[in-house]
PDB file of N, CA and C in Angstrom:
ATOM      1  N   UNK A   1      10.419   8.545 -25.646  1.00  0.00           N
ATOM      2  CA  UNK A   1       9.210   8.765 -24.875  1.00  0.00           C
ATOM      3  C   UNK A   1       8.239   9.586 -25.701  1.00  0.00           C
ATOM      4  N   UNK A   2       6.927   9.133 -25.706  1.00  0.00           N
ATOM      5  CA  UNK A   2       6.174   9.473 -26.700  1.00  0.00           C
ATOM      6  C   UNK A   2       5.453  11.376 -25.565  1.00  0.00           C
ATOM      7  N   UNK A   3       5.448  11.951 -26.410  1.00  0.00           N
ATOM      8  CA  UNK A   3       4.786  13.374 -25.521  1.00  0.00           C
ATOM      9  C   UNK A   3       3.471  12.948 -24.958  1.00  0.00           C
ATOM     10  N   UNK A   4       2.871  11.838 -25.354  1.00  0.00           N
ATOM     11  CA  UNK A   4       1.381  12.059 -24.206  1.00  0.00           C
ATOM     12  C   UNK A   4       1.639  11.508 -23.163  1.00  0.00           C
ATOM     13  N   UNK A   5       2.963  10.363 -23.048  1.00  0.00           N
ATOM     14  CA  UNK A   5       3.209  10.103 -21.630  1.00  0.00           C
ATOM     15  C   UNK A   5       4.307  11.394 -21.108  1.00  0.00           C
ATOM     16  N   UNK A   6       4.755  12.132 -21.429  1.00  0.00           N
ATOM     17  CA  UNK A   6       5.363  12.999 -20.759  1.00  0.00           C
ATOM     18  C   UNK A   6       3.957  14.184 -20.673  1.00  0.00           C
ATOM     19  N   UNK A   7       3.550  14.797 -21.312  1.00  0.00           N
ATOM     20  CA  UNK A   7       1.795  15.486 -20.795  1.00  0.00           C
ATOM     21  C   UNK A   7       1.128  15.035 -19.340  1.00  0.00           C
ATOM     22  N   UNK A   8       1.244  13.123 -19.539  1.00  0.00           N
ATOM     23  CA  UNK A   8       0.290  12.634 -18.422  1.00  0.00           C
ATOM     24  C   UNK A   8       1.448  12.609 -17.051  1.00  0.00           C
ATOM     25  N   UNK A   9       2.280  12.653 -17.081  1.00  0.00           N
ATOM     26  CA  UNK A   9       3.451  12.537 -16.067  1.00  0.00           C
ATOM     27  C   UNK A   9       3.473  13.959 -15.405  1.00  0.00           C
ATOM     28  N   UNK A  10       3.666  14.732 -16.566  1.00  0.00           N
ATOM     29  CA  UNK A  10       3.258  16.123 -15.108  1.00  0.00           C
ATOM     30  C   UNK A  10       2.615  16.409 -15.188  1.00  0.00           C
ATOM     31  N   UNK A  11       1.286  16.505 -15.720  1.00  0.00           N
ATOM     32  CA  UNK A  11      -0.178  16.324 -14.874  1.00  0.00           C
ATOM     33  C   UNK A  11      -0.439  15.794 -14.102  1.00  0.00           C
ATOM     34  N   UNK A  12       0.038  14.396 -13.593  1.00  0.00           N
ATOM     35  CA  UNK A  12      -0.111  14.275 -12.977  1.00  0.00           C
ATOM     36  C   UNK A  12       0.755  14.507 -11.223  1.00  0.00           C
ATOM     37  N   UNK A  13       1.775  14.798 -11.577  1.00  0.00           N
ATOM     38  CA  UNK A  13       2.488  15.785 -10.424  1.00  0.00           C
ATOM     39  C   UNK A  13       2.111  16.517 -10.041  1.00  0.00           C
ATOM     40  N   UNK A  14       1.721  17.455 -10.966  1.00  0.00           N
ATOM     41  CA  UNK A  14       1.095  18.678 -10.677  1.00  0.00           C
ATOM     42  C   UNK A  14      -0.147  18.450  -9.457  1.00  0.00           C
ATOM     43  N   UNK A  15      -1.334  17.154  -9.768  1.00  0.00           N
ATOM     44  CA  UNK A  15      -2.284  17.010  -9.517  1.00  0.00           C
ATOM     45  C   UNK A  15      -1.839  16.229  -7.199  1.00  0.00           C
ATOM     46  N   UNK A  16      -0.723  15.555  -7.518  1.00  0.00           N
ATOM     47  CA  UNK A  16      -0.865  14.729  -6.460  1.00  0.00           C
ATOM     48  C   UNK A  16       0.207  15.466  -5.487  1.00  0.00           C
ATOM     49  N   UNK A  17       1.277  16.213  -5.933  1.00  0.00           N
ATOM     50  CA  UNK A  17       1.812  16.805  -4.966  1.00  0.00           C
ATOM     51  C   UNK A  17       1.224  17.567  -3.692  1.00  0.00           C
ATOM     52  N   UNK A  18       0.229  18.787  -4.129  1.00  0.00           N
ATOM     53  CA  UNK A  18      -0.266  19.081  -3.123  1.00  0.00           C
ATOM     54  C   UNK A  18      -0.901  18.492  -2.541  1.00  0.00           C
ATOM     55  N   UNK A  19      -1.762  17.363  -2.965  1.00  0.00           N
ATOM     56  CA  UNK A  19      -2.485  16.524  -1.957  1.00  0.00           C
ATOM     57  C   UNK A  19      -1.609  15.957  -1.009  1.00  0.00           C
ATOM     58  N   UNK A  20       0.099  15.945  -1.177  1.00  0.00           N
ATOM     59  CA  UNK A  20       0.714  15.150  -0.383  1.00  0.00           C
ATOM     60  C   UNK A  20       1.080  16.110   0.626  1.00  0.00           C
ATOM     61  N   UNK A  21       1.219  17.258   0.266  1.00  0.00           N
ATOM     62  CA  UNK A  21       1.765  17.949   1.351  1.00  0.00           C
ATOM     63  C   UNK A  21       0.509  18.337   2.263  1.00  0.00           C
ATOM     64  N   UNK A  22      -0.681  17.818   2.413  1.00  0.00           N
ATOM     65  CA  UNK A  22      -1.308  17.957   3.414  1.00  0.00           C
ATOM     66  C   UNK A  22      -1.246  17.088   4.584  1.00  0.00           C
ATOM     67  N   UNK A  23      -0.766  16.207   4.799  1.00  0.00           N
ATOM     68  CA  UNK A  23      -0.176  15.635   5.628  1.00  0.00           C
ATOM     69  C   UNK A  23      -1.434  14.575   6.291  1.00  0.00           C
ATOM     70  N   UNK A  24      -1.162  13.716   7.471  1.00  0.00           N
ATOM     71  CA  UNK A  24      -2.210  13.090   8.113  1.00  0.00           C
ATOM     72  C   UNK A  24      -2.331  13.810   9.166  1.00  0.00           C
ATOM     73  N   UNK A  25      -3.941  13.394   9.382  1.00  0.00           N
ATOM     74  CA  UNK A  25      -4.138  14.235  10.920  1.00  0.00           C
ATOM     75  C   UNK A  25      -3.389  14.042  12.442  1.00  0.00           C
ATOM     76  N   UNK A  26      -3.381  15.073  13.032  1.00  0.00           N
ATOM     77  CA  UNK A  26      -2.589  14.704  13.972  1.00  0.00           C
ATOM     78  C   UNK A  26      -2.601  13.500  15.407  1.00  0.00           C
ATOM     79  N   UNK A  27      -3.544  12.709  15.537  1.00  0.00           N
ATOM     80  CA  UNK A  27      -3.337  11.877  15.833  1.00  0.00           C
ATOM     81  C   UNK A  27      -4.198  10.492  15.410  1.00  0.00           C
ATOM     82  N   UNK A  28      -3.326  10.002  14.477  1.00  0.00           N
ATOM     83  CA  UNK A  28      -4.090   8.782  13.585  1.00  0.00           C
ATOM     84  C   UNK A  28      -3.890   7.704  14.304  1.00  0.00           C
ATOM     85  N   UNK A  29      -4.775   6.970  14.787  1.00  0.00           N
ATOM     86  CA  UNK A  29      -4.944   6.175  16.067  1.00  0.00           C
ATOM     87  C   UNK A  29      -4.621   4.651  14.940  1.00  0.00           C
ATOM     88  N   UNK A  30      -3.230   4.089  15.394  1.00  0.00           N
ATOM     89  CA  UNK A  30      -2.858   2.624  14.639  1.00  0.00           C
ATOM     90  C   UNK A  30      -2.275   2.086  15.930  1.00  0.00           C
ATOM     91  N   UNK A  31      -3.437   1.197  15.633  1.00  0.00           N
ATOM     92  CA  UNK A  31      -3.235   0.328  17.187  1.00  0.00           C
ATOM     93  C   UNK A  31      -3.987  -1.231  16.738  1.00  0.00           C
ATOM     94  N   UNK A  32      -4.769  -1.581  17.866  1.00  0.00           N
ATOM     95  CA  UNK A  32      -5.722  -2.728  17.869  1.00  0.00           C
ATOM     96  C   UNK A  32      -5.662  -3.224  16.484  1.00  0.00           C
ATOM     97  N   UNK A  33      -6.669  -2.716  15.219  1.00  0.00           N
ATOM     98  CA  UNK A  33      -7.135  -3.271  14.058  1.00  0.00           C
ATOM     99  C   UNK A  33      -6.098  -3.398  13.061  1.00  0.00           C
ATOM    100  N   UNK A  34      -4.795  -2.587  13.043  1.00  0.00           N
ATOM    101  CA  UNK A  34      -3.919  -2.602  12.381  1.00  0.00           C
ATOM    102  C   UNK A  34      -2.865  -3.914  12.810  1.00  0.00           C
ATOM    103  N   UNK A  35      -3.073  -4.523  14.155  1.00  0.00           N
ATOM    104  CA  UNK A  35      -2.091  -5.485  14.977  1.00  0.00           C
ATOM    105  C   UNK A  35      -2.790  -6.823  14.536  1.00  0.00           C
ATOM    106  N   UNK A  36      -4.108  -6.650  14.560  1.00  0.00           N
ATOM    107  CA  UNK A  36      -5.178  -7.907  14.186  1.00  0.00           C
ATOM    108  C   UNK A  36      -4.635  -8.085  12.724  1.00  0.00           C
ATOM    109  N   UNK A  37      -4.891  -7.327  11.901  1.00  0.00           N
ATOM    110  CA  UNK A  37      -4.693  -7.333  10.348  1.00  0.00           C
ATOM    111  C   UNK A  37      -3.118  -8.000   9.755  1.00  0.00           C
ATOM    112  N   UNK A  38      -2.365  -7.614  10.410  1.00  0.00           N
ATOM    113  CA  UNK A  38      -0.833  -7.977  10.489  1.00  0.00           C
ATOM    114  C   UNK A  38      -0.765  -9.539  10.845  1.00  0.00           C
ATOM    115  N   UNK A  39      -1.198  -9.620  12.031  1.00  0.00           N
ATOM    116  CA  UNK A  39      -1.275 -10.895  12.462  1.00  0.00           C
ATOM    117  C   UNK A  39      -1.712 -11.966  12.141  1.00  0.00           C
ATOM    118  N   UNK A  40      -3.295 -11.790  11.029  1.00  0.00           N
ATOM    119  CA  UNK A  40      -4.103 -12.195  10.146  1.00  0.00           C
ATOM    120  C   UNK A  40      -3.054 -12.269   8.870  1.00  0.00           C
ATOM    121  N   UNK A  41      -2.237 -11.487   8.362  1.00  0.00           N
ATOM    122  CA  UNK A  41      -1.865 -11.624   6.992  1.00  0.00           C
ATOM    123  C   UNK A  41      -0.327 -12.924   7.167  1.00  0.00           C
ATOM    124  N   UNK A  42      -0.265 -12.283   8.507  1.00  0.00           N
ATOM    125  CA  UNK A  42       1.150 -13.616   8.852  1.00  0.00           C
ATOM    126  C   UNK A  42       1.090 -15.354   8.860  1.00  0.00           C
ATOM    127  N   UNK A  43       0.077 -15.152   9.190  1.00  0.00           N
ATOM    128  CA  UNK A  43      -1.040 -16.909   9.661  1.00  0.00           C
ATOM    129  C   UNK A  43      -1.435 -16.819   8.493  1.00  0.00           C
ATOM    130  N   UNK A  44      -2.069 -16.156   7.411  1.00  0.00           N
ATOM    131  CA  UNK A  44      -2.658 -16.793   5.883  1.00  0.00           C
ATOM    132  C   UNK A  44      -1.018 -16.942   5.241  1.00  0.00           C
ATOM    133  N   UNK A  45      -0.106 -16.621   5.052  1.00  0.00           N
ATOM    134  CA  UNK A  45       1.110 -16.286   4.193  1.00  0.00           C
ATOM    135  C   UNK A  45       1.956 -18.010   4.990  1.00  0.00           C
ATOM    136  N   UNK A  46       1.681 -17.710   6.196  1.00  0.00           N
ATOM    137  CA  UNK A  46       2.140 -19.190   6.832  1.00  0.00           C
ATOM    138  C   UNK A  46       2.062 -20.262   6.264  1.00  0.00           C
ATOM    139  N   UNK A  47       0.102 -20.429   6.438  1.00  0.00           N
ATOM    140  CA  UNK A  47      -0.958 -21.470   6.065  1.00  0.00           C
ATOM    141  C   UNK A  47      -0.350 -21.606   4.240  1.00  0.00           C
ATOM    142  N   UNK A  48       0.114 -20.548   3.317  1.00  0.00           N
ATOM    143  CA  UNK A  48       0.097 -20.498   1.639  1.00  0.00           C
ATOM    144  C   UNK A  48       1.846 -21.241   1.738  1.00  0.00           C
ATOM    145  N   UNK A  49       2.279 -21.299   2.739  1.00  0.00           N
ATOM    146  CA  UNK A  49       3.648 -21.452   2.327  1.00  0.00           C
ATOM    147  C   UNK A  49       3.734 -23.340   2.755  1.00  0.00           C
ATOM    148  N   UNK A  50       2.936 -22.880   3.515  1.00  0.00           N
ATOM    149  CA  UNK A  50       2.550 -24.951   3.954  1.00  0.00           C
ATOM    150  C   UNK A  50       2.068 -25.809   3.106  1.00  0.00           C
ATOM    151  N   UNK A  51       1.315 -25.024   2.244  1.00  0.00           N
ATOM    152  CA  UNK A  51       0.318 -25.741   1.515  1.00  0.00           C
ATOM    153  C   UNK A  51       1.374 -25.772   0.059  1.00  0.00           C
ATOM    154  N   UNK A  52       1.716 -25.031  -0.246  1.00  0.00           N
ATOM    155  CA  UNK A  52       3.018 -24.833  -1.214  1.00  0.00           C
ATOM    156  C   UNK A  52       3.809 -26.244  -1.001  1.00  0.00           C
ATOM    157  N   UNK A  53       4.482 -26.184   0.044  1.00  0.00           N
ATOM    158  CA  UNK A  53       5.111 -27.059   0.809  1.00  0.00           C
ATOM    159  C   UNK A  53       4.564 -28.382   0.513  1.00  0.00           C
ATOM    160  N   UNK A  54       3.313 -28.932   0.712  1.00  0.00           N
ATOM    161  CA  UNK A  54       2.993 -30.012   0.914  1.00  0.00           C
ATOM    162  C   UNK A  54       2.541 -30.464  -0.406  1.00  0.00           C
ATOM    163  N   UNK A  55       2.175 -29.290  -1.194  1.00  0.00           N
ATOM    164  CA  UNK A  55       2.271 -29.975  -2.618  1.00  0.00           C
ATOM    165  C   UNK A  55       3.256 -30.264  -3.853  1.00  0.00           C
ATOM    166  N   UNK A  56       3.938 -29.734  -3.047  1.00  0.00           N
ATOM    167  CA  UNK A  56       5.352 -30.469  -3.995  1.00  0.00           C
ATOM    168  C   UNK A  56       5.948 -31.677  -3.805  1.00  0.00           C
TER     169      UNK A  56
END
C-alpha cells in the first residue's frame, strides 16, 4: 500500500466519522414518496427483465 492511499484513508475517517455520529432528525417522515419510488423502480426492473426476455 502506497502511503498516499493510507494519508487519504484516515483523512478521510477522520473527516466523515463525526458527521456520522450526528444522527437523523428525529422524525424523518418515509412514507408516500418513498412507497411511489419503490414501486416505480419494481415496474421499470420488471418492464428491463421482459424486454431482456424477449430479446433473446
Amino acid at each position: 500500500m502506497s502511503i498516499t492511499r493510507i494519508i487519504l484513508t484516515i483523512s478521510t475517517l477522520l473527516f466523515v466519522l463525526p458527521a456520522m455520529a450526528q444522527g437523523a432528525p428525529p422524525a424523518t417522515p418515509i412514507d408516500g414518496g418513498l412507497s411511489i419510488l419503490l414501486a416505480a423502480g419494481g415496474i421499470y426492473g420488471l418492464k428491463k427483465l421482459k424486454n431482456k426476455r424477449d430479446n433473446s
